[in-house]
Protein backbone atom coordinates (compact mmCIF):
# COMPACT_ATOMS: atom_id res chain seq x y z
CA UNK A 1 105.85 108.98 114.32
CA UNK A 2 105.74 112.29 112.72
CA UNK A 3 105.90 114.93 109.82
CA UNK A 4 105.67 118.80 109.80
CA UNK A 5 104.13 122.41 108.70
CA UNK A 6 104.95 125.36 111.50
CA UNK A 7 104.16 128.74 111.92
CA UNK A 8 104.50 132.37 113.26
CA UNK A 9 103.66 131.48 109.34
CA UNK A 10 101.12 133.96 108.16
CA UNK A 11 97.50 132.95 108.76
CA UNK A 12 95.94 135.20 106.36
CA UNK A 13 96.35 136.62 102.95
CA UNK A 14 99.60 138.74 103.71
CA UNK A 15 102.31 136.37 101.89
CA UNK A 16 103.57 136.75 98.23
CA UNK A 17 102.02 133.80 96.09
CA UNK A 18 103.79 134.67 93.10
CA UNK A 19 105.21 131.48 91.37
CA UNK A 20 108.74 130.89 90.98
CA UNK A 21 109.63 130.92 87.82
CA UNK A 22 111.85 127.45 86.38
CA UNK A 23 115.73 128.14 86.32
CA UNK A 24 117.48 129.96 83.44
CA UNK A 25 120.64 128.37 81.36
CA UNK A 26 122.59 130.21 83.69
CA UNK A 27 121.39 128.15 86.51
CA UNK A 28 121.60 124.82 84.86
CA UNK A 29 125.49 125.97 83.15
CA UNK A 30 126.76 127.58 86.45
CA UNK A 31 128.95 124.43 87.40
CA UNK A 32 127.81 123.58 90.49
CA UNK A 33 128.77 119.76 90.60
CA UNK A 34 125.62 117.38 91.79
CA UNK A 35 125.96 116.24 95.17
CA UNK A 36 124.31 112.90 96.45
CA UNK A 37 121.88 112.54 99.48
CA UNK A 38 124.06 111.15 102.05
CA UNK A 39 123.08 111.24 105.77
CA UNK A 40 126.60 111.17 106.92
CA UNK A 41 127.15 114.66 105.83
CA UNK A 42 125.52 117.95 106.93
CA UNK A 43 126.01 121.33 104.23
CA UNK A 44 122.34 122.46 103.46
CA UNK A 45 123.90 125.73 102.76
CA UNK A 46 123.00 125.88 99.08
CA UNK A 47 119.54 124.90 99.97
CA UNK A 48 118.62 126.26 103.66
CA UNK A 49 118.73 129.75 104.58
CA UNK A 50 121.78 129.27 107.12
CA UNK A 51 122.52 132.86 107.25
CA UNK A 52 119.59 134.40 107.49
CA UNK A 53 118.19 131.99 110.22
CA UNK A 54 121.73 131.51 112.38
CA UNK A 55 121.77 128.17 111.48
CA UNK A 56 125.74 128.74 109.52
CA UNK A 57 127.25 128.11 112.89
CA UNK A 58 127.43 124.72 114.20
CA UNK A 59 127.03 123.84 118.05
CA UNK A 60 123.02 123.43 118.51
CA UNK A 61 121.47 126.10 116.25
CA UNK A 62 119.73 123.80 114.49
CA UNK A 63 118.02 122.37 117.57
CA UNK A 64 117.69 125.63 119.61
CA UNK A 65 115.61 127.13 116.65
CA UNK A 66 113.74 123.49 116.85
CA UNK A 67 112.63 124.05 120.84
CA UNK A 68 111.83 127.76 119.75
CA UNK A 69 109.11 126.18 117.18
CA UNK A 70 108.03 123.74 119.45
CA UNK A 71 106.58 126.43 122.19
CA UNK A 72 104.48 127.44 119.05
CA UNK A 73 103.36 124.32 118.43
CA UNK A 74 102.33 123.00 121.36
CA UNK A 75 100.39 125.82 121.85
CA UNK A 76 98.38 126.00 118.90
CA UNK A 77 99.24 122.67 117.42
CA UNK A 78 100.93 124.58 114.58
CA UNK A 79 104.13 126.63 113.96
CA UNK A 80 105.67 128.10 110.55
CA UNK A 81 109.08 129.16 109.77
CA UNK A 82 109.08 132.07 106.65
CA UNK A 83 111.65 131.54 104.22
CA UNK A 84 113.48 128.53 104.94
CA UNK A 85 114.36 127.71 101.74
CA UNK A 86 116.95 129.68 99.62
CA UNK A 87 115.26 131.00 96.28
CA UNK A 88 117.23 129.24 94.20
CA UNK A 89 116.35 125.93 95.50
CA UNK A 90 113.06 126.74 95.56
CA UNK A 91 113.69 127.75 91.91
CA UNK A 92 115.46 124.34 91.03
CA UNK A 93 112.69 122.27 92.78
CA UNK A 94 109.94 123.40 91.78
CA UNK A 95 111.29 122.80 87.64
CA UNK A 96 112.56 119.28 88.77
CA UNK A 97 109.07 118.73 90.28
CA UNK A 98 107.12 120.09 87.30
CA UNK A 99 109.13 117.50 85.09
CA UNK A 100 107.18 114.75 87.27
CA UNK A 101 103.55 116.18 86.92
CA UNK A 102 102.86 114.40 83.08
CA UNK A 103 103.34 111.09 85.60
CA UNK A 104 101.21 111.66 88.38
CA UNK A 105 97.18 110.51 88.88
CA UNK A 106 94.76 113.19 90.22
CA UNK A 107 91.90 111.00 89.48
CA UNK A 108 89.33 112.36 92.43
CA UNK A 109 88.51 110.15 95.42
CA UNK A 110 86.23 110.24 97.88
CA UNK A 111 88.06 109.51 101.20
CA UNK A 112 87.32 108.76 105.17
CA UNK A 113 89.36 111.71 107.37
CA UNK A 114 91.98 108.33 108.12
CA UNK A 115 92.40 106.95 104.73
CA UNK A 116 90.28 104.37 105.98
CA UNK A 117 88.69 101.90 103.83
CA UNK A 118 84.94 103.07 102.64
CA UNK A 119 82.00 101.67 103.41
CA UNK A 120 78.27 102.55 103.22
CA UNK A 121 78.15 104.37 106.70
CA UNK A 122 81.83 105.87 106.26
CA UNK A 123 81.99 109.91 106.33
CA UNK A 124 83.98 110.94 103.63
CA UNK A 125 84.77 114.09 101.93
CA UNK A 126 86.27 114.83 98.04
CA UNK A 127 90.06 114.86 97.17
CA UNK A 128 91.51 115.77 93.89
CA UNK A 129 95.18 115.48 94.14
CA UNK A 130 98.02 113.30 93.69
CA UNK A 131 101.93 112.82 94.77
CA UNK A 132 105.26 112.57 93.64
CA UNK A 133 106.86 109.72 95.75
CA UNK A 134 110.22 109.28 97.25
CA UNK A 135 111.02 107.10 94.46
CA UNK A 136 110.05 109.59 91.72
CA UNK A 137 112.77 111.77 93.16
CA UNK A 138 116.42 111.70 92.06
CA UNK A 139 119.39 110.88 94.90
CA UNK A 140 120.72 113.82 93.71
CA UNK A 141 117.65 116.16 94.35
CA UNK A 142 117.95 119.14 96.84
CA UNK A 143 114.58 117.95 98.40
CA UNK A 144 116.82 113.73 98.97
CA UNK A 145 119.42 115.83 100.25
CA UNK A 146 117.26 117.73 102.93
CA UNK A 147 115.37 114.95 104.05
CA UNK A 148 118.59 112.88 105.24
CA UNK A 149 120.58 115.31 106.14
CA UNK A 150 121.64 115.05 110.35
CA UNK A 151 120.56 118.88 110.48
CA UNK A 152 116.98 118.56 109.54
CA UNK A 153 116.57 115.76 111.50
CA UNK A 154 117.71 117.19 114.50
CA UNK A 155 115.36 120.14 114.05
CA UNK A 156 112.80 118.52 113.83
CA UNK A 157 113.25 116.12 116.43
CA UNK A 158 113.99 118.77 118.57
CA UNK A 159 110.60 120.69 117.32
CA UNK A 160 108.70 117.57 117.83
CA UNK A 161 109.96 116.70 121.63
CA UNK A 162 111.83 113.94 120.04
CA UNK A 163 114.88 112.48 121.32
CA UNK A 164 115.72 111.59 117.80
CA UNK A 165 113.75 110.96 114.31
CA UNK A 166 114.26 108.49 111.27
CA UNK A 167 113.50 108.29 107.55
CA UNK A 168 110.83 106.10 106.88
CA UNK A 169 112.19 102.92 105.45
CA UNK A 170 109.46 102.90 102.95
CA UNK A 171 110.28 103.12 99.48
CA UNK A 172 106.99 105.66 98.49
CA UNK A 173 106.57 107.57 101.51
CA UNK A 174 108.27 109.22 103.83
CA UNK A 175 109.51 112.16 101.22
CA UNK A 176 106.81 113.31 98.52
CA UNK A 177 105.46 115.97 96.99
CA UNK A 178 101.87 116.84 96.85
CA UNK A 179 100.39 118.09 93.49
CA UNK A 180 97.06 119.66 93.75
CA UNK A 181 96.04 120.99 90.05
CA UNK A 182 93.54 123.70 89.38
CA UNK A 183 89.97 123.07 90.63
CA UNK A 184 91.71 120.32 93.08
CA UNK A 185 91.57 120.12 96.75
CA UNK A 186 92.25 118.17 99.65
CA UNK A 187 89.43 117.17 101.89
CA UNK A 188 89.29 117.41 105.64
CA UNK A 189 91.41 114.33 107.22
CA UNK A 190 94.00 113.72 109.90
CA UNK A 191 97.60 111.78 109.36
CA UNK A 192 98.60 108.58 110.60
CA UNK A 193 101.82 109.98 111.74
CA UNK A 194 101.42 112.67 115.17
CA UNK A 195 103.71 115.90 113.16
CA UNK A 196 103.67 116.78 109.77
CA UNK A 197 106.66 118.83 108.35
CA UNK A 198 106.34 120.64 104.68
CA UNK A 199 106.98 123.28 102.55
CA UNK A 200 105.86 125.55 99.98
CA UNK A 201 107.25 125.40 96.21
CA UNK A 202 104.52 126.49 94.68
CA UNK A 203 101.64 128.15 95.98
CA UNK A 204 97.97 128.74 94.11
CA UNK A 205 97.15 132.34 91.96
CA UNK A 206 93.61 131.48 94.41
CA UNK A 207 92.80 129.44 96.89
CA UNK A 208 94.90 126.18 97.65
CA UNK A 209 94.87 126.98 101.40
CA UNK A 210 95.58 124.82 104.23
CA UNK A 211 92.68 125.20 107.16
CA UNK A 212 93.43 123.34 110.40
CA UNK A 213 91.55 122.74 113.75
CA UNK A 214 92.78 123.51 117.18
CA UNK A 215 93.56 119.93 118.18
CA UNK A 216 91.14 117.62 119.00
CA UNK A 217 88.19 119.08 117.54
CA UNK A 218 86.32 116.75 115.89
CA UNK A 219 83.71 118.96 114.13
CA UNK A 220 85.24 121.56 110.93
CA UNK A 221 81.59 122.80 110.73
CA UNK A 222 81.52 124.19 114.95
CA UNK A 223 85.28 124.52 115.37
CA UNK A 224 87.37 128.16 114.94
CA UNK A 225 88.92 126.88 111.84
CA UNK A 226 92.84 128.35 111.22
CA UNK A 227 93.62 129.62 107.66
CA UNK A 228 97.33 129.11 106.92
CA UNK A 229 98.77 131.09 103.48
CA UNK A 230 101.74 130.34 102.97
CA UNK A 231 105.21 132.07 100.61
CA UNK A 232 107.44 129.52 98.28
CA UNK A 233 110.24 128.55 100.68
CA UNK A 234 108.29 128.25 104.03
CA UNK A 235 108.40 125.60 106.24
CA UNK A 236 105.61 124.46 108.02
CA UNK A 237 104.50 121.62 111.19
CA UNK A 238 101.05 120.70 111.94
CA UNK A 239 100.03 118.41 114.81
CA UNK A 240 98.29 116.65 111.68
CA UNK A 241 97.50 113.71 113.73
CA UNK A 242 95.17 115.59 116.22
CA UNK A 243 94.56 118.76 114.16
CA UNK A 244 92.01 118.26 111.31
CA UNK A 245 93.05 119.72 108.12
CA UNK A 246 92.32 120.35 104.47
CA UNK A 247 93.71 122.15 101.25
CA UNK A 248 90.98 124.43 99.61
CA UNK A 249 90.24 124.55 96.10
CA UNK A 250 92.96 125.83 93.97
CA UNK A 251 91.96 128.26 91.73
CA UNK A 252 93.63 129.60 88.54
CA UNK A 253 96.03 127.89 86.37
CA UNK A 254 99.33 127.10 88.70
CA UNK A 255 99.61 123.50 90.08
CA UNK A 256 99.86 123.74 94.13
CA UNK A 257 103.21 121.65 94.99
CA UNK A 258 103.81 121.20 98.34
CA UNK A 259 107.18 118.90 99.67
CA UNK A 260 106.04 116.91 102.62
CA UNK A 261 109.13 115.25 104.67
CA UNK A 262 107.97 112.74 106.95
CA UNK A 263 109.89 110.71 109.57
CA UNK A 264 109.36 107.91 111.96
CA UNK A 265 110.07 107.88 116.17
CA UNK A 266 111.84 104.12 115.04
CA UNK A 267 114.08 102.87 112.41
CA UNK A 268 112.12 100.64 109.65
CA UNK A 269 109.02 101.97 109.64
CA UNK A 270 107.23 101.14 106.44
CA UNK A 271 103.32 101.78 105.33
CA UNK A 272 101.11 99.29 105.69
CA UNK A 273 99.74 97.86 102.04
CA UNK A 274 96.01 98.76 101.96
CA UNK A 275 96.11 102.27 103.29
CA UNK A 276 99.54 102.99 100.69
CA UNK A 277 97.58 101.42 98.07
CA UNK A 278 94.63 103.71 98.69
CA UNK A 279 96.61 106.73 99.53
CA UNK A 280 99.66 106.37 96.45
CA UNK A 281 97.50 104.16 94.16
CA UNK A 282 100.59 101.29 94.26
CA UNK A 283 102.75 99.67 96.25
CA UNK A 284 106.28 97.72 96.50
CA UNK A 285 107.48 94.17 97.06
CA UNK A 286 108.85 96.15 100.62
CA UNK A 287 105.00 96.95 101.45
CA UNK A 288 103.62 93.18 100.64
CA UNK A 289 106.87 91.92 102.13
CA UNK A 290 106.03 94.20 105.40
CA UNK A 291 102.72 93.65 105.91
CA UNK A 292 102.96 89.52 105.36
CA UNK A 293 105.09 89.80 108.39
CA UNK A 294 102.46 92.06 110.56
């Protein structure tokens, strides 16, 4: 299974981390007529950078700039992708996210690095964070659109080695946003899933930076640890599952959102209900159903 983060991304402080600022009237009055998420069709160009990136033509642009990212990342089990995101969308998202954050739990955790349950001998580290889940975010949303659409997918199937990849059947995960407020953080940990794919919408005024580990070191405190900074609009994959990684204290008074799109190696693929519960705080009649049947 896998998500993403990727990167010729810049690994030090060299990136604008201005916020976006939430759309005018103009944007919300300009008549663009809401469009649906729909997997059968493939136009990201009011969201994606097509021009920019020579990904406007069809034929296999999409997955030729996929295999380019994937050299990266199996090199250095991380590979970035500046501006992927048009402005605008990154404009529209991040207000449609901030709508959301009244409704989200940051209540700090202390967590194993796998999301494992906690016991007296378990390692754990803090968190302070929470997410907007797939079912927090509206069919018609830019970020529903981008995670179904045939396009994405193929890049990052193609990124990830992947003859093909599939949305996650589950009704939380799969596509969320992660919300870490001022004075949060995200300790070190590893996913469950091999790739993880995401991108900026808001960055931190300070801090809120994502440090990874060449893969398979097992020690933050002896390996050469790999600071990531990242602009609104980047996209990003991360070997998460053999990488360890964390999110640094954010500092001043901007909310770090980050979209995470995750997808599955198999059709159906659905959390199991202990580690969702511990991870999203909930889960769904799909999750009980799922793991009654495990």
């Amino acid at each position: 299974m896998c998500q993403v983060a990727l990167g010729w991304g810049s690994t030090d402080d060299d990136k604008d981390h201005t916020r976006m600022t939430a759309p005018t009237s103009a944007d919300a009055s300009s008549g663009h007529r809401a469009r649906f998420a729909d997997p059968e069709h493939d136009d990201l160009d009011d969201v994606v950078e097509t021009e920019a990136l020579g990904l406007a033509a069809s034929g296999s642009a999409w997955s030729d700039l996929g295999r380019l990212l994937r050299r990266r990342l199996d090199t250095t089990g991380f590979a970035g992708l500046p501006g992927f995101l048009r402005a605008d969308a990154v404009r529209s998202l991040d207000a449609e996210f901030d709508r959301l954050l009244d409704v989200v739990d940051v209540t700090p955790a202390r967590r194993t690095a796998t999301a494992g349950a906690v016991t007296a001998g378990s390692t754990t580290s803090a968190w302070r964070a929470g997410h907007i889940t797939r079912d927090m975010i509206p069919a018609h949303s830019l970020a529903q659109r981008l995670y179904v659409s045939p396009r994405c997918k193929e890049l990052i199937a193609a990124a990830t080695g992947l003859d093909r990849v599939f949305e996650y059947a589950d009704p939380i995960a799969g596509l969320v946003v992660t919300v870490v407020p001022p004075g949060g953080c995200y300790g070190w940990h590893l996913d469950h899933t091999d790739v993880v794919v995401t991108i900026a919408i808001r960055v931190a005024e300070v801090g809120g930076v994502l440090e990874f580990c060449p893969p398979g070191e097992p020690d933050p405190a002896t390996a050469a640890i790999q600071p990531v900074r990242s602009a609104v609009g980047d996209l990003q994959i991360l070997r998460g599952g053999t990488c360890l990684h964390r999110v640094t204290e954010v500092g001043g008074d901007d909310t770090r959102l980050t979209l995470v799109l995750g997808y599955a190696d198999r059709p159906g693929v659905i959390g199991e209900p202990d580690r969702t519960r511990r991870i999203y705080g909930r889960v769904t009649e799909a999750h009980l159903l799922a793991g009654a049947r495990r």
